[in-house]
C-alpha atoms as a PDB file:
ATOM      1  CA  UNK A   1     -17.353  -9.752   4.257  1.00  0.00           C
ATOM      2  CA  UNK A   2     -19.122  -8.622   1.144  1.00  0.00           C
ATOM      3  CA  UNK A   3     -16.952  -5.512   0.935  1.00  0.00           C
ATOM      4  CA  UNK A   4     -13.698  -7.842   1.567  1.00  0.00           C
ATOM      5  CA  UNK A   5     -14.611 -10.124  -1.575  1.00  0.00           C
ATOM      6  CA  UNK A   6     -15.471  -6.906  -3.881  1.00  0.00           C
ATOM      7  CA  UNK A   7     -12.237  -5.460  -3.001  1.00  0.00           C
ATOM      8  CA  UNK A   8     -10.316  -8.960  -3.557  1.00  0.00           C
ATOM      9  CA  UNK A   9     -12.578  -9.258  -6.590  1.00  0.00           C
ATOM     10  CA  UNK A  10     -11.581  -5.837  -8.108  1.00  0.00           C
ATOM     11  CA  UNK A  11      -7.808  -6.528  -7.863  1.00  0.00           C
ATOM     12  CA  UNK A  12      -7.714  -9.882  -9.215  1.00  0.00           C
ATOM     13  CA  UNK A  13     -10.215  -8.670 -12.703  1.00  0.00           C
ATOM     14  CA  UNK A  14      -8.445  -5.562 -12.824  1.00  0.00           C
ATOM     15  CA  UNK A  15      -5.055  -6.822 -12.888  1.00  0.00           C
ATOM     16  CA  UNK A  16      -5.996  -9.255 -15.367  1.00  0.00           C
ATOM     17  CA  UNK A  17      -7.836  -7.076 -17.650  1.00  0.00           C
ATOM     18  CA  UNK A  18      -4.290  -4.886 -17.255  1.00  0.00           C
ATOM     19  CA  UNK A  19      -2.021  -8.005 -17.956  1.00  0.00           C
ATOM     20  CA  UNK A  20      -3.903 -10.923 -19.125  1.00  0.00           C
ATOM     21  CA  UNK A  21      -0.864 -12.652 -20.167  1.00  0.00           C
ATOM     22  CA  UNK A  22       1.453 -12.741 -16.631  1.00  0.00           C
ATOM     23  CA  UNK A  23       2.290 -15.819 -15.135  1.00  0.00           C
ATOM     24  CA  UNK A  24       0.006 -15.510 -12.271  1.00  0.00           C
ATOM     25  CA  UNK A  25      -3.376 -14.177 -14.111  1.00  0.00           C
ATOM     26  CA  UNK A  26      -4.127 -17.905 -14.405  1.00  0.00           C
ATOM     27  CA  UNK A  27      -3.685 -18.140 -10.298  1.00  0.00           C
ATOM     28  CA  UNK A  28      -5.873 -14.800  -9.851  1.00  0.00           C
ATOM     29  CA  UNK A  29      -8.197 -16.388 -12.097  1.00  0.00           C
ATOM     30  CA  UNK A  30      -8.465 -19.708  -9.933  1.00  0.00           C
ATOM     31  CA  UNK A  31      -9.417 -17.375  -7.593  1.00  0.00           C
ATOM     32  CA  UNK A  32     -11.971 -15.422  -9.246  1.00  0.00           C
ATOM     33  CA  UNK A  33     -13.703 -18.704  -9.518  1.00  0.00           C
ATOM     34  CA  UNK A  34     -13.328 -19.529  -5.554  1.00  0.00           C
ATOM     35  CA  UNK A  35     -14.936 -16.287  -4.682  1.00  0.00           C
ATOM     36  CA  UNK A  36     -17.891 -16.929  -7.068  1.00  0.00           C
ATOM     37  CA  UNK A  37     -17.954 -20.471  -4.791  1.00  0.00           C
ATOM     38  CA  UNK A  38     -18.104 -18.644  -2.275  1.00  0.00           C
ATOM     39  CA  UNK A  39     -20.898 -15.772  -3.206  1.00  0.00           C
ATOM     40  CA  UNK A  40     -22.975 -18.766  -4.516  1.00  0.00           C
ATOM     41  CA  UNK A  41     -23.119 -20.424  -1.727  1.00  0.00           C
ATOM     42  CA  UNK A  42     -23.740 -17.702   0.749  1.00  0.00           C
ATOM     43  CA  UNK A  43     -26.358 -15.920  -1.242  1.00  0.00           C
ATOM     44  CA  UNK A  44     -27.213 -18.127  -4.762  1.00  0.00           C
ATOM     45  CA  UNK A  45     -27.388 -16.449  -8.146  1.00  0.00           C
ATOM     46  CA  UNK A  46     -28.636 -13.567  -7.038  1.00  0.00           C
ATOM     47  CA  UNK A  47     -25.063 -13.116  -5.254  1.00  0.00           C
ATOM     48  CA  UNK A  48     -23.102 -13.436  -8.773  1.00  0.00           C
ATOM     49  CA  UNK A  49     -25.562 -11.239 -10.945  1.00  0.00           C
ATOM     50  CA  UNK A  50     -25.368  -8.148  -8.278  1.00  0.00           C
ATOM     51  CA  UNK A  51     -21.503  -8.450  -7.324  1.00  0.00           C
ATOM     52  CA  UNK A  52     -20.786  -8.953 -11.257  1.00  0.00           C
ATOM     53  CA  UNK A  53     -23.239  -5.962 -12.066  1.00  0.00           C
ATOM     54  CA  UNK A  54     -21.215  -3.502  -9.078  1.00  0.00           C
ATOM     55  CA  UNK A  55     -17.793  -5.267 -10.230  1.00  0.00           C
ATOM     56  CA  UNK A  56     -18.333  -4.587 -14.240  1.00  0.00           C
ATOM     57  CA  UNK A  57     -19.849  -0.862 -13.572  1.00  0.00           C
ATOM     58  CA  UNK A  58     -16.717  -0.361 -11.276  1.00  0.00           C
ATOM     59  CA  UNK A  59     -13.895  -1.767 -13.485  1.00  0.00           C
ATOM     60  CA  UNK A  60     -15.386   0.233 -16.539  1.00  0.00           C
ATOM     61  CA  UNK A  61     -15.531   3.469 -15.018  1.00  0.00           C
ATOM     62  CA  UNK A  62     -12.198   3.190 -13.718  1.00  0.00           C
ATOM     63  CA  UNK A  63     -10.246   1.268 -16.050  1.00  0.00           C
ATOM     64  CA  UNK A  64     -11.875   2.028 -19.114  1.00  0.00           C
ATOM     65  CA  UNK A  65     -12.197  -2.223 -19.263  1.00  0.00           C
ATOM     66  CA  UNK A  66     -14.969  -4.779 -19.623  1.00  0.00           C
ATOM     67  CA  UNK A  67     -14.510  -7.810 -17.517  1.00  0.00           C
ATOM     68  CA  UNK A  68     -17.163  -9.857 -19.567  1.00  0.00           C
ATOM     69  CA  UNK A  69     -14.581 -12.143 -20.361  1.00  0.00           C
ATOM     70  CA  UNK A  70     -14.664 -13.445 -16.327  1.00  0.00           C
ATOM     71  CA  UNK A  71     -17.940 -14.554 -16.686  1.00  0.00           C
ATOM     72  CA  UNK A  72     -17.543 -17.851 -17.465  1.00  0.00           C
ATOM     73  CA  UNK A  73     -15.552 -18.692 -14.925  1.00  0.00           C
ATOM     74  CA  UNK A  74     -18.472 -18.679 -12.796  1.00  0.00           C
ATOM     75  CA  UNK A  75     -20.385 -21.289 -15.338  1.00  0.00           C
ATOM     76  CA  UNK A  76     -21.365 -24.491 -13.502  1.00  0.00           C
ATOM     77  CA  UNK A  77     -21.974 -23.062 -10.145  1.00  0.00           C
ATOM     78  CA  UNK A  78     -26.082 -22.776 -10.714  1.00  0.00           C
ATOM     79  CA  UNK A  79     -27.777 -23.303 -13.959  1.00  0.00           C
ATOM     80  CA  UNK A  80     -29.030 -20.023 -13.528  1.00  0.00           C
ATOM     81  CA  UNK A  81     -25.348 -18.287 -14.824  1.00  0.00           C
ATOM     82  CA  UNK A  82     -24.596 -19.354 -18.215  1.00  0.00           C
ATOM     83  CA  UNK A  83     -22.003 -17.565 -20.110  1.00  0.00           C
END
């Protein structure tokens, strides 16, 4: 399952970070925020700080882009992530 949300997680940053003003980045983000639900939940903070850490190393190497800006969405799950 892991592997299945990094993959879905990969797609949705990386297509915003390639057209962050499309129609349906706002959808992709919605679901940015559902999978960071549903990492929190299955493993706490510890979940978000590793998948974000193998998610950011990823999209820079790849894409040449820093998906800092999708942090936030993840603010309110646990007090723990604060962005």
């Amino acid at each position: 399952m892991d592997f299945m949300l990094e993959e879905e997680l990969f797609d949705l940053m990386e297509f915003c970070l390639k057209s962050p003003d499309s129609p349906e980045a706002g959808e992709k983000k919605g679901r940015i925020t559902e999978i960071g639900r549903e990492l929190f939940d299955d493993g706490g903070a510890d979940a978000l700080v590793n998948f974000f850490f193998a998610l950011k190393n990823r999209l820079v190497e790849e894409t040449g882009k820093n998906p800092d800006v999708f942090r936030p969405l993840w603010n309110g799950l646990t007090e723990e992530w604060k962005y």
